[in-house]
N, C-alpha and C. Protein backbone atom coordinates (compact mmCIF):
# COMPACT_ATOMS: atom_id res chain seq x y z
N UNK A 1 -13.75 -16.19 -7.47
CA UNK A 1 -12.44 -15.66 -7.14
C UNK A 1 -12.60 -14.24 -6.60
N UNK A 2 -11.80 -13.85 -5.59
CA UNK A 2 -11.72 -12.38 -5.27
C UNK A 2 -10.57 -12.00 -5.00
N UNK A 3 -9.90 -10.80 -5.51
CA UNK A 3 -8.52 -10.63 -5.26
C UNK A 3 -8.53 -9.59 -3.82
N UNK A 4 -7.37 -9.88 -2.72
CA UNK A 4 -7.61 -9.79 -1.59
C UNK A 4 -5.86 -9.57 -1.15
N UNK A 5 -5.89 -8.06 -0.42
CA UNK A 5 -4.72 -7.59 0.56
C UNK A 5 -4.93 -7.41 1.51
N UNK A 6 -3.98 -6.95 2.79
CA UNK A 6 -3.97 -6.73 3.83
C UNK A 6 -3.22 -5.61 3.22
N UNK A 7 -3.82 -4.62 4.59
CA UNK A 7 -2.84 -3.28 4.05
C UNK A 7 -3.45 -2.18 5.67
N UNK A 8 -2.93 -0.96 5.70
CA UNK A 8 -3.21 -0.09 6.63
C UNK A 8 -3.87 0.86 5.74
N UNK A 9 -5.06 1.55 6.31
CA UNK A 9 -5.74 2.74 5.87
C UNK A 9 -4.83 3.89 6.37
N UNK A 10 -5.13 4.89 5.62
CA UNK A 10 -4.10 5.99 5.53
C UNK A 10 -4.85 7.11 6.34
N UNK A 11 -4.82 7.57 7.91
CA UNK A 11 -5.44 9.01 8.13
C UNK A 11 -5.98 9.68 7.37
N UNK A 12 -7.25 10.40 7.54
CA UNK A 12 -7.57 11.40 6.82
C UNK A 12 -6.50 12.80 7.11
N UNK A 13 -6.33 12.55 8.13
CA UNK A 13 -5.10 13.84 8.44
C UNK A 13 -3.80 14.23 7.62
N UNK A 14 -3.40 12.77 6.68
CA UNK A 14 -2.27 13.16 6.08
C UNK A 14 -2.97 13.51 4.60
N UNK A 15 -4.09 13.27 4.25
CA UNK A 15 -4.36 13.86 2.72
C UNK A 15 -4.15 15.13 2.63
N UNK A 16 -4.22 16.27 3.12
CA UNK A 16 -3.77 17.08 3.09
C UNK A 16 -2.38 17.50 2.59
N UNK A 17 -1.59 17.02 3.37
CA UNK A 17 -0.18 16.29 3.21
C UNK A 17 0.20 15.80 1.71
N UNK A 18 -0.90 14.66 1.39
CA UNK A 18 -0.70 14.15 -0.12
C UNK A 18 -1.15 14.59 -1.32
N UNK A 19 -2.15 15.09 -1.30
CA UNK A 19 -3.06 16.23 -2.51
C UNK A 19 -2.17 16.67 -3.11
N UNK A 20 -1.75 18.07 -2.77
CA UNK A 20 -0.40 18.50 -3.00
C UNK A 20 0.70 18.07 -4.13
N UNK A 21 0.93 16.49 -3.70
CA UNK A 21 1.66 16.33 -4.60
C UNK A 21 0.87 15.68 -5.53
N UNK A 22 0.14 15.38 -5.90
CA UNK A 22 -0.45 14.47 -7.10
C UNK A 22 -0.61 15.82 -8.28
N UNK A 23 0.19 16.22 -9.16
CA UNK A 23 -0.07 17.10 -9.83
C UNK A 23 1.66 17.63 -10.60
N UNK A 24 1.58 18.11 -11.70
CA UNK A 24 2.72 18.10 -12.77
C UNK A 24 3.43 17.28 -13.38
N UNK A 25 2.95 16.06 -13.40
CA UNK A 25 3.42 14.92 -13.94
C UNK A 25 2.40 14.34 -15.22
N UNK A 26 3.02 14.41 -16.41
CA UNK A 26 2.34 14.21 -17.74
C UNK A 26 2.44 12.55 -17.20
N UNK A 27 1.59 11.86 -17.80
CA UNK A 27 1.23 10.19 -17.84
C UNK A 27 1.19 9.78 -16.66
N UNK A 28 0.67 10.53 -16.05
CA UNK A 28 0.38 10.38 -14.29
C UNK A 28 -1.01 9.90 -14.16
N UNK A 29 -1.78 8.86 -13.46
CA UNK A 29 -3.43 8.54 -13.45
C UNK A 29 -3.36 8.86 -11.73
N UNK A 30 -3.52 9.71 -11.11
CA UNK A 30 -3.05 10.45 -9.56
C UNK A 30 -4.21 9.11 -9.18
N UNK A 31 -4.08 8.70 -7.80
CA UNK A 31 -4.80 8.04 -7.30
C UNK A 31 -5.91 8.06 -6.39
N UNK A 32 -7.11 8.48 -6.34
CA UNK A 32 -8.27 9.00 -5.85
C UNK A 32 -7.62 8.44 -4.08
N UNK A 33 -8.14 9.39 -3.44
CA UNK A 33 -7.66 9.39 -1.97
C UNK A 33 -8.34 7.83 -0.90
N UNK A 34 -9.55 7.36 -1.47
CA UNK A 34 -10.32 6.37 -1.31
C UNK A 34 -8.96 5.28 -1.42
N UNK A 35 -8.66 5.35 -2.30
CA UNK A 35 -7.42 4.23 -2.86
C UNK A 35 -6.24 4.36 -2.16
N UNK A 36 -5.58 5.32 -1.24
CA UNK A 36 -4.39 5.42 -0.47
C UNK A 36 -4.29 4.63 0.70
N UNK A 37 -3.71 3.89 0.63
CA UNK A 37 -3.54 2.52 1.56
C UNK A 37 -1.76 2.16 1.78
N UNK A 38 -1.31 1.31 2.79
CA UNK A 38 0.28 0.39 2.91
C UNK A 38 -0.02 -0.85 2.56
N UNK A 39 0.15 -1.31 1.65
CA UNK A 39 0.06 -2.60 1.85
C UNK A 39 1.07 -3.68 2.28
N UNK A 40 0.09 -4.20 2.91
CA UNK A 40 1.23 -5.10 3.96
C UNK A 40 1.31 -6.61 2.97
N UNK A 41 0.51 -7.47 2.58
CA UNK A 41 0.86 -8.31 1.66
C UNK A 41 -0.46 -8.50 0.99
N UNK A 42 0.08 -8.66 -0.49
CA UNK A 42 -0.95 -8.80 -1.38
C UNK A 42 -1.12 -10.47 -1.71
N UNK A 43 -2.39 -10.93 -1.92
CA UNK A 43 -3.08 -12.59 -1.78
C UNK A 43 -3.20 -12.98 -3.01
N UNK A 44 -3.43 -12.21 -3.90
CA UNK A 44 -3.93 -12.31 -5.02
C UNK A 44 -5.22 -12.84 -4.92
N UNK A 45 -5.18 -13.24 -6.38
CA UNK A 45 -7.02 -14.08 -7.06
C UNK A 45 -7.26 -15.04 -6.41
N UNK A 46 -8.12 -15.18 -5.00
CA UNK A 46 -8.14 -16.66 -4.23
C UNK A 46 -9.61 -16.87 -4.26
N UNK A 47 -9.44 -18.36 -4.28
CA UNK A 47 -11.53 -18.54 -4.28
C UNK A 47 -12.10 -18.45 -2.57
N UNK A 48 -13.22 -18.29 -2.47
CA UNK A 48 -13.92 -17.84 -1.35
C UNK A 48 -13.24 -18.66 -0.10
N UNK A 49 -13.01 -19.95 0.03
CA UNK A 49 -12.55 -21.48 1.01
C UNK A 49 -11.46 -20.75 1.28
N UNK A 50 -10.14 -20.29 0.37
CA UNK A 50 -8.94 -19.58 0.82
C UNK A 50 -9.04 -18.60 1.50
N UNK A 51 -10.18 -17.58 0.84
CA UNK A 51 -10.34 -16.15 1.38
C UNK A 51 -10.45 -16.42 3.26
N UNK A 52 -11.46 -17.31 3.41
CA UNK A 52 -11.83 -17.62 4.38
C UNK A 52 -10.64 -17.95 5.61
N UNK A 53 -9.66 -18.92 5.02
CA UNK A 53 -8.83 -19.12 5.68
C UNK A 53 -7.50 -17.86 5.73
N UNK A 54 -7.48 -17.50 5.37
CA UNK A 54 -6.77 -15.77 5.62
C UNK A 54 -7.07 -15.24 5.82
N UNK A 55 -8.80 -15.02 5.89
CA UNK A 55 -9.15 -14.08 7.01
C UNK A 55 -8.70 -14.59 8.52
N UNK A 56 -9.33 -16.34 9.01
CA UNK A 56 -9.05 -16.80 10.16
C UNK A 56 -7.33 -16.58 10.58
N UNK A 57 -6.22 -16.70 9.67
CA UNK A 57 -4.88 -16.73 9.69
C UNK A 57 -4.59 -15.46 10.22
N UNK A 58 -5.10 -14.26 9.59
CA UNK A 58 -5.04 -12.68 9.92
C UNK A 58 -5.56 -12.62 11.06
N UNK A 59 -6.60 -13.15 11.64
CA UNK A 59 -7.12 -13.12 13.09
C UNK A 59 -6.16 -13.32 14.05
N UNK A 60 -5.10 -13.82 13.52
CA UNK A 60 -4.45 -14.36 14.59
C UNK A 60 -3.02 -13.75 14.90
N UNK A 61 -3.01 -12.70 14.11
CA UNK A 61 -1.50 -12.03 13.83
C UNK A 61 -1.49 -11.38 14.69
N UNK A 62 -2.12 -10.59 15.63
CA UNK A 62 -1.97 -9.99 16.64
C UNK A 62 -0.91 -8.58 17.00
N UNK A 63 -0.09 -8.76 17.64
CA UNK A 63 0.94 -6.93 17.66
C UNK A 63 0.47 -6.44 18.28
N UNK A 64 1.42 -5.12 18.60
CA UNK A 64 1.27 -4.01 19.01
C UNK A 64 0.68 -2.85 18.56
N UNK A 65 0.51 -2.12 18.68
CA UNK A 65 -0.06 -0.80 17.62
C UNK A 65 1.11 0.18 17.59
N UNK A 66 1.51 0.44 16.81
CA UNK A 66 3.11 1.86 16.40
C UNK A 66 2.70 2.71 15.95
N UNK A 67 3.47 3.46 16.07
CA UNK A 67 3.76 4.48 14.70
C UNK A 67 4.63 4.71 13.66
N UNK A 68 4.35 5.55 12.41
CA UNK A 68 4.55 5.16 11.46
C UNK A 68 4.86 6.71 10.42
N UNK A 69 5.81 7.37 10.08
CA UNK A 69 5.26 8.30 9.54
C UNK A 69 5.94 7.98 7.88
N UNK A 70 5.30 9.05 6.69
CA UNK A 70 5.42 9.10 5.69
C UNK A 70 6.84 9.96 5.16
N UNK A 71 7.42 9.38 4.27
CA UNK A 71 9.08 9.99 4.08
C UNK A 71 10.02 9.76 2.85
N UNK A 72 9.74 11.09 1.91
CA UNK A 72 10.37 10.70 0.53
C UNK A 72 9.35 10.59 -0.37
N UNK A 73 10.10 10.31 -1.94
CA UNK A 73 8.93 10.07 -2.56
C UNK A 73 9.87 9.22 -3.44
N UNK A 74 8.92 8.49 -4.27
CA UNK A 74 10.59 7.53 -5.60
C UNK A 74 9.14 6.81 -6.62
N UNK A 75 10.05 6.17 -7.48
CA UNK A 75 9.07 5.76 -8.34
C UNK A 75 9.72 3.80 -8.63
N UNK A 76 8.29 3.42 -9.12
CA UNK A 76 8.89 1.81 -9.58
C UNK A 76 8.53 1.84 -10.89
N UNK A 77 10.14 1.34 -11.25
CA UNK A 77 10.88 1.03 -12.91
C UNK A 77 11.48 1.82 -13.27
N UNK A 78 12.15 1.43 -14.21
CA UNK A 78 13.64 1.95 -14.58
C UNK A 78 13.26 2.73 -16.10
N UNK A 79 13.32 3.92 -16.99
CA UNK A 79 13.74 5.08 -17.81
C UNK A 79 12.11 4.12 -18.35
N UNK A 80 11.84 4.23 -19.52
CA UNK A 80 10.62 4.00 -20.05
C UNK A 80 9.55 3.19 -19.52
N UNK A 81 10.30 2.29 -18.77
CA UNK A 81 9.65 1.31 -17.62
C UNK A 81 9.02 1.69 -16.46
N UNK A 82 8.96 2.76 -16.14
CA UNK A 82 8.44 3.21 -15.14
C UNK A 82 6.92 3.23 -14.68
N UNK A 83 6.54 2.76 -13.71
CA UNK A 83 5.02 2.33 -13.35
C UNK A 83 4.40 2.87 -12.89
N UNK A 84 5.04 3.58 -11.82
CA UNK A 84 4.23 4.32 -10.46
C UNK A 84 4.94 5.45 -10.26
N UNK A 85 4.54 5.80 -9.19
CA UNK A 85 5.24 6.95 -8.19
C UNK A 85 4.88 6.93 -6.88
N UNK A 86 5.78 6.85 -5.84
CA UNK A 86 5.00 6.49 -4.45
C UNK A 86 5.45 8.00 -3.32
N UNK A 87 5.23 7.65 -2.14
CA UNK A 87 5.17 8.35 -0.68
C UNK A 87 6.02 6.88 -0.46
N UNK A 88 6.89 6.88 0.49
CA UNK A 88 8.09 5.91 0.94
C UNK A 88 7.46 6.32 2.47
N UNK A 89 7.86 5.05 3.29
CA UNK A 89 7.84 5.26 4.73
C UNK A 89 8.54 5.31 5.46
N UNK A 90 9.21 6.55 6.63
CA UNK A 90 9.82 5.73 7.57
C UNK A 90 10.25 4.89 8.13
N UNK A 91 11.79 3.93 7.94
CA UNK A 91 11.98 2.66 8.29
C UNK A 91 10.87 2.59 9.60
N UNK A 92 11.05 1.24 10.05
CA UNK A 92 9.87 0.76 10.89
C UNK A 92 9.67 -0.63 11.18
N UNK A 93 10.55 -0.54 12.14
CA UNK A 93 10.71 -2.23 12.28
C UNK A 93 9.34 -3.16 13.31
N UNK A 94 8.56 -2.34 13.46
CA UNK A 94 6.53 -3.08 14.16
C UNK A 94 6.45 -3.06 12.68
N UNK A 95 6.78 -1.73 11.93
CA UNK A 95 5.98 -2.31 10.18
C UNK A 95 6.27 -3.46 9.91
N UNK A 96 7.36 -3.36 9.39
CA UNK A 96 7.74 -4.59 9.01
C UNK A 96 7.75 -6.31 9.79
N UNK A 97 7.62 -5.83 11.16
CA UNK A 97 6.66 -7.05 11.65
C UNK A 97 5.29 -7.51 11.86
N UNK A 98 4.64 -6.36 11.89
CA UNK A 98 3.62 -6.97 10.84
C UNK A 98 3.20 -7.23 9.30
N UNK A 99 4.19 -6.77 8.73
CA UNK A 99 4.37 -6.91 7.44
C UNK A 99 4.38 -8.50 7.38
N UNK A 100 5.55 -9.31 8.07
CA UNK A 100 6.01 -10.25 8.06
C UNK A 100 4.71 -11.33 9.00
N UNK A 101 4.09 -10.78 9.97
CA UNK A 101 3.17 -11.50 9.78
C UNK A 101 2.10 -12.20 9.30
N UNK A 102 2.00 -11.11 8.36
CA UNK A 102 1.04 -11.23 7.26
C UNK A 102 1.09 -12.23 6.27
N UNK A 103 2.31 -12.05 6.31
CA UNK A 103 3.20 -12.83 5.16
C UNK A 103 2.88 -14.39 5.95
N UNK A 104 3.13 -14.55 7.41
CA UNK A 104 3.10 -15.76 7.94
C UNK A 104 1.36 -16.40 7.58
N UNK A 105 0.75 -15.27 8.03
CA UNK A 105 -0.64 -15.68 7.69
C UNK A 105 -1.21 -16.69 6.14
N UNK A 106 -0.48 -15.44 5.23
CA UNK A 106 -0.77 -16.19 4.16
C UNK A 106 0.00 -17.54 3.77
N UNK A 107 1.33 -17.54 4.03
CA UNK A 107 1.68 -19.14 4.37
C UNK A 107 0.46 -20.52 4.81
N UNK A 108 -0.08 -19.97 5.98
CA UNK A 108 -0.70 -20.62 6.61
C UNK A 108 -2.08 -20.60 6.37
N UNK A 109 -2.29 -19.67 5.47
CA UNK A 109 -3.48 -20.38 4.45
C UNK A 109 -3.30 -20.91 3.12
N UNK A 110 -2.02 -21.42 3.31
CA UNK A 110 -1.97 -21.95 1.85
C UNK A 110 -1.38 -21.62 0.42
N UNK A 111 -1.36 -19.98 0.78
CA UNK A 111 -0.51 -19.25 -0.51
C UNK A 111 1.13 -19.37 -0.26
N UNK A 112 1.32 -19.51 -1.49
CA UNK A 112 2.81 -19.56 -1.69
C UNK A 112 3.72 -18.25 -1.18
N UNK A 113 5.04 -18.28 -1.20
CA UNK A 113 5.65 -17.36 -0.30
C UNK A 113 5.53 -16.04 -1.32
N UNK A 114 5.33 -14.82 -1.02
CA UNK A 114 5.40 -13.43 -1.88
C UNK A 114 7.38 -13.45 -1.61
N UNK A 115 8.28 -13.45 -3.13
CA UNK A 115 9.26 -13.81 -2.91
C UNK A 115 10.12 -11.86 -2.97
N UNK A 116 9.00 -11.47 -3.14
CA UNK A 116 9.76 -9.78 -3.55
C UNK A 116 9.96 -9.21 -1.98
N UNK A 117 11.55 -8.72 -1.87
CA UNK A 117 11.31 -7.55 -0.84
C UNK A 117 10.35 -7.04 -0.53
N UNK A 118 10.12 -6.67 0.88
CA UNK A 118 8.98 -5.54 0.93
C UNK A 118 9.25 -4.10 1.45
N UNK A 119 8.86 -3.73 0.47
CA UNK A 119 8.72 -2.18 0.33
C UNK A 119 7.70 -1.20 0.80
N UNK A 120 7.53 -1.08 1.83
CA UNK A 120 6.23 -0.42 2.47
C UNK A 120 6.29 1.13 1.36
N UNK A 121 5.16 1.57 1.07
CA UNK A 121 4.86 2.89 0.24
C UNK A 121 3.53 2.96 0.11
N UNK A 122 3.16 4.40 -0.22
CA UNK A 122 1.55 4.39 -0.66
C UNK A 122 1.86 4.83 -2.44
N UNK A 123 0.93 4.33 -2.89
CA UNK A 123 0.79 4.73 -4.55
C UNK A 123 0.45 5.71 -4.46
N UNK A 124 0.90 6.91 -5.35
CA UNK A 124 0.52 7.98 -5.35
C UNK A 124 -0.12 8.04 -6.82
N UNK A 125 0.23 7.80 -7.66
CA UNK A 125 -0.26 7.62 -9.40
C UNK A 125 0.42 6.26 -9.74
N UNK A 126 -0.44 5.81 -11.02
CA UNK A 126 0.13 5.05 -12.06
C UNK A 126 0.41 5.55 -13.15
N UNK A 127 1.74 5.33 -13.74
CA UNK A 127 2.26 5.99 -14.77
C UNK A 127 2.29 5.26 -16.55
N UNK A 128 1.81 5.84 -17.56
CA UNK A 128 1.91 5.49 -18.64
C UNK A 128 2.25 6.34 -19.79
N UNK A 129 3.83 5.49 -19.92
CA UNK A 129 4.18 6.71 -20.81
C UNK A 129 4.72 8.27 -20.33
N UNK A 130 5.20 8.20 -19.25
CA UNK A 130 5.41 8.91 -18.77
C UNK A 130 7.08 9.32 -19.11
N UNK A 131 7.32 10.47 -19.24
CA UNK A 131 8.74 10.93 -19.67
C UNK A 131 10.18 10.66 -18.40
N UNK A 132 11.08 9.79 -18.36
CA UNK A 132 11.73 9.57 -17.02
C UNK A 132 12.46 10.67 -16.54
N UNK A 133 12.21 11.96 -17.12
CA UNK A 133 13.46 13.51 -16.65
C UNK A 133 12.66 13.35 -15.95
N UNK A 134 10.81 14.10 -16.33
CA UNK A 134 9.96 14.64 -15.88
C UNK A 134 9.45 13.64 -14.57
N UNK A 135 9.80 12.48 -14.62
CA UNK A 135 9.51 11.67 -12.93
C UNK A 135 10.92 11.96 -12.17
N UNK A 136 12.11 12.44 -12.90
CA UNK A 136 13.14 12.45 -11.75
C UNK A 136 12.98 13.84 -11.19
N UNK A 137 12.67 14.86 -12.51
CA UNK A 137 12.21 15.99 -11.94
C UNK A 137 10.90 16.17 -10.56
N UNK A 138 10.16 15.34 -10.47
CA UNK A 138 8.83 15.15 -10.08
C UNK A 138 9.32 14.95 -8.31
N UNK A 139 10.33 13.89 -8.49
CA UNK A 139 10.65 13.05 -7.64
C UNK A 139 11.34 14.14 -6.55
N UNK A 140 12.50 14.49 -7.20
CA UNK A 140 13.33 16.20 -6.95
C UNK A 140 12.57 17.30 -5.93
N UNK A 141 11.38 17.35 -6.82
CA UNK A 141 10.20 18.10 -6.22
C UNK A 141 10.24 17.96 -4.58
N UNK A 142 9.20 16.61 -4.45
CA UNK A 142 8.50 16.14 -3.85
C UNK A 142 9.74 15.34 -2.55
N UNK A 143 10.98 15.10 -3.07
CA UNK A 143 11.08 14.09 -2.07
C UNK A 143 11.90 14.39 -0.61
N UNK A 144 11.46 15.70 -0.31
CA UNK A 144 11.58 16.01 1.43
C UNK A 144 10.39 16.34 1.88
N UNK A 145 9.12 14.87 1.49
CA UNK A 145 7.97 15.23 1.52
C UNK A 145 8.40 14.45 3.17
N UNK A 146 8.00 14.82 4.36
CA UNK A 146 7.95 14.29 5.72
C UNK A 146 6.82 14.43 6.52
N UNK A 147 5.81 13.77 6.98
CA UNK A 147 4.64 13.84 7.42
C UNK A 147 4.91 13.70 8.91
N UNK A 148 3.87 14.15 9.57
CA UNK A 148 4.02 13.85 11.08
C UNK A 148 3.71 12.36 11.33
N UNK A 149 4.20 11.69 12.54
CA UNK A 149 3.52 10.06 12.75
C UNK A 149 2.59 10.00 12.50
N UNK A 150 1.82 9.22 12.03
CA UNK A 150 0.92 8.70 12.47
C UNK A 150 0.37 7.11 13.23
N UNK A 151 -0.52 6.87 14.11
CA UNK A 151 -0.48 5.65 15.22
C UNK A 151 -1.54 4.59 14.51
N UNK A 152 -0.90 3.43 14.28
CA UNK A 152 -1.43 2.57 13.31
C UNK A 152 -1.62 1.28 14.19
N UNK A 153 -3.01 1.72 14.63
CA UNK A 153 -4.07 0.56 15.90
C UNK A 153 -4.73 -0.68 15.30
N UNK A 154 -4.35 -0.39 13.42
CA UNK A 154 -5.24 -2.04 13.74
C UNK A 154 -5.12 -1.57 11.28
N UNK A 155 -5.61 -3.09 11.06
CA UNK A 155 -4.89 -3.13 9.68
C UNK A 155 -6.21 -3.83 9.09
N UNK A 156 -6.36 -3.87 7.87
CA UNK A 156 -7.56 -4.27 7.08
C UNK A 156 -7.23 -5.67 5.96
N UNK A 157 -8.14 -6.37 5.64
CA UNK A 157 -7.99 -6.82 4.47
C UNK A 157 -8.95 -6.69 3.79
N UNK A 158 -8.77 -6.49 2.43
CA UNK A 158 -9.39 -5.47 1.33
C UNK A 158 -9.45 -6.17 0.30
N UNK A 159 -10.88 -6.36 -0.49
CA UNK A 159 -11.25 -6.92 -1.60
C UNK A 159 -10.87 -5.54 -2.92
N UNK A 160 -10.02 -5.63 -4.05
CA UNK A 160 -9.91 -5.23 -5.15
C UNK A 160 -10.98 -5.39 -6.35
N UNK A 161 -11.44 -4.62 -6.73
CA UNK A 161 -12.28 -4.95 -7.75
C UNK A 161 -11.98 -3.72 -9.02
N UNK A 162 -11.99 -4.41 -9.96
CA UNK A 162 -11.83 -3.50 -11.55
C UNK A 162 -13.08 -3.37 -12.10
N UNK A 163 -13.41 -1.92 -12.62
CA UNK A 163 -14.73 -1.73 -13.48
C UNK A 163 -13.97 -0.45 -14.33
N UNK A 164 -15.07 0.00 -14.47
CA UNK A 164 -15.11 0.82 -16.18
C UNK A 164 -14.29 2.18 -15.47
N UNK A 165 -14.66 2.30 -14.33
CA UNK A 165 -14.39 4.19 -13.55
C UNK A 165 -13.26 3.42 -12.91
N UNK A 166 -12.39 2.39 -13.40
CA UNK A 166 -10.95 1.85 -12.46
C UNK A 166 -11.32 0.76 -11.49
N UNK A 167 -9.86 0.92 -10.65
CA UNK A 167 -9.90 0.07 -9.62
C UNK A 167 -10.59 0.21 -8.25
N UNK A 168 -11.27 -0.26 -7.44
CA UNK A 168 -12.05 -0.45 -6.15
C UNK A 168 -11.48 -1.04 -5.32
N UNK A 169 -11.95 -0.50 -4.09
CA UNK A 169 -11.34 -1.26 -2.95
C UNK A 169 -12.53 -1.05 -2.16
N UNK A 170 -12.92 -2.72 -1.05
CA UNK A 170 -13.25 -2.39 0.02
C UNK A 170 -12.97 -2.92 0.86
N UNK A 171 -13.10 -2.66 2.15
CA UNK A 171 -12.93 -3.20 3.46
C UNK A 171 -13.87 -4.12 3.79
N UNK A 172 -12.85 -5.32 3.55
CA UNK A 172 -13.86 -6.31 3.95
C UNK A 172 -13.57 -7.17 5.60
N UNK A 173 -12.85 -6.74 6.41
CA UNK A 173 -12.42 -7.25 7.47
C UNK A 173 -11.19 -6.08 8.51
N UNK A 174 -11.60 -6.19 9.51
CA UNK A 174 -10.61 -5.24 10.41
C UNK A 174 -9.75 -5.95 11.59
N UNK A 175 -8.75 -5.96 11.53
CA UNK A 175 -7.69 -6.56 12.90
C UNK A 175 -7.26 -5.34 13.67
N UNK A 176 -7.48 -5.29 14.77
CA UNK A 176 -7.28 -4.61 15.64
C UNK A 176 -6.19 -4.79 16.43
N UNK A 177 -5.12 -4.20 16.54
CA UNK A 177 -3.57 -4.30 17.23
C UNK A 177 -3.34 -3.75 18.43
N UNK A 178 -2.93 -4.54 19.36
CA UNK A 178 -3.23 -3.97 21.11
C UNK A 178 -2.25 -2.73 21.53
């Protein structure tokens, strides 16, 4: 089994941009910059035969190349429930069509439909235990965070892996968008 997304790599140009905010938030795990990604749709735990066929499915998604910039900040879950904290994007309707291709892809290898809205964002931390003033306060902070565009030529799919120092990611495949 390997668990497997499609997602966009994030400029090195906007870390700068994001550093910044990863910081004053008690039960915050900030997210190493390696790990800042969009994800466009997540595959889950598929055995190698599937992997295979979503890579060939993703081959075929094709697009344009856009732009895309970073805008806001918010968090997922509600007063003790709270999970994360993200960077929000610029509506973006090429995003969200390739978002939606993706989505077609994995259809067409076989995975069932991802039934959640999609919410384009980058993770900025995972939260545990975290106090909900101190994320609205956080949020308050941070959220006329506005980045310049950036031009998003081509999208990845990315093997997840968990060990002892966290979560991993690598690039295991590149689509290139005309």
């Amino acid at each position: 089994m390997i668990r497997l997304f499609a997602a966009i790599a994030v400029p090195e140009t906007l870390i700068e941009d994001l550093l910044p905010l990863q910081a004053g938030l008690e039960g915050a795990r900030w997210r190493p910059v390696e790990a800042f990604h969009i994800t466009l749709r997540f595959f889950g735990d598929i055995t190698e035969d599937v992997a295979d066929e979503v890579d060939e499915a993703l081959t075929g998604v094709g697009g344009r190349s856009f732009e895309v910039a970073l805008n806001g900040v918010g968090a997922f879950g509600e007063g003790h429930r709270l999970n994360a904290v993200w960077a929000g994007l610029e509506e973006s309707e090429p995003l969200r069509r390739l978002a939606a291709r993706c989505e077609t892809a994995a259809r067409r290898a076989g995975l069932k439909p991802d039934t959640r809205n999609y919410a384009p964002h980058l993770t900025l931390a995972y939260l545990k235990g975290a106090d909900p003033l101190d994320v609205g306060a956080w949020i308050a902070r941070h959220n006329l965070l506005r980045t310049a565009p950036f031009r998003v030529e081509a999208f990845g799919l990315y093997s997840s892996w968990s060990g002892k120092a966290g979560q991993s990611y690598r690039l295991e495949q590149t689509y290139t968008l005309g």
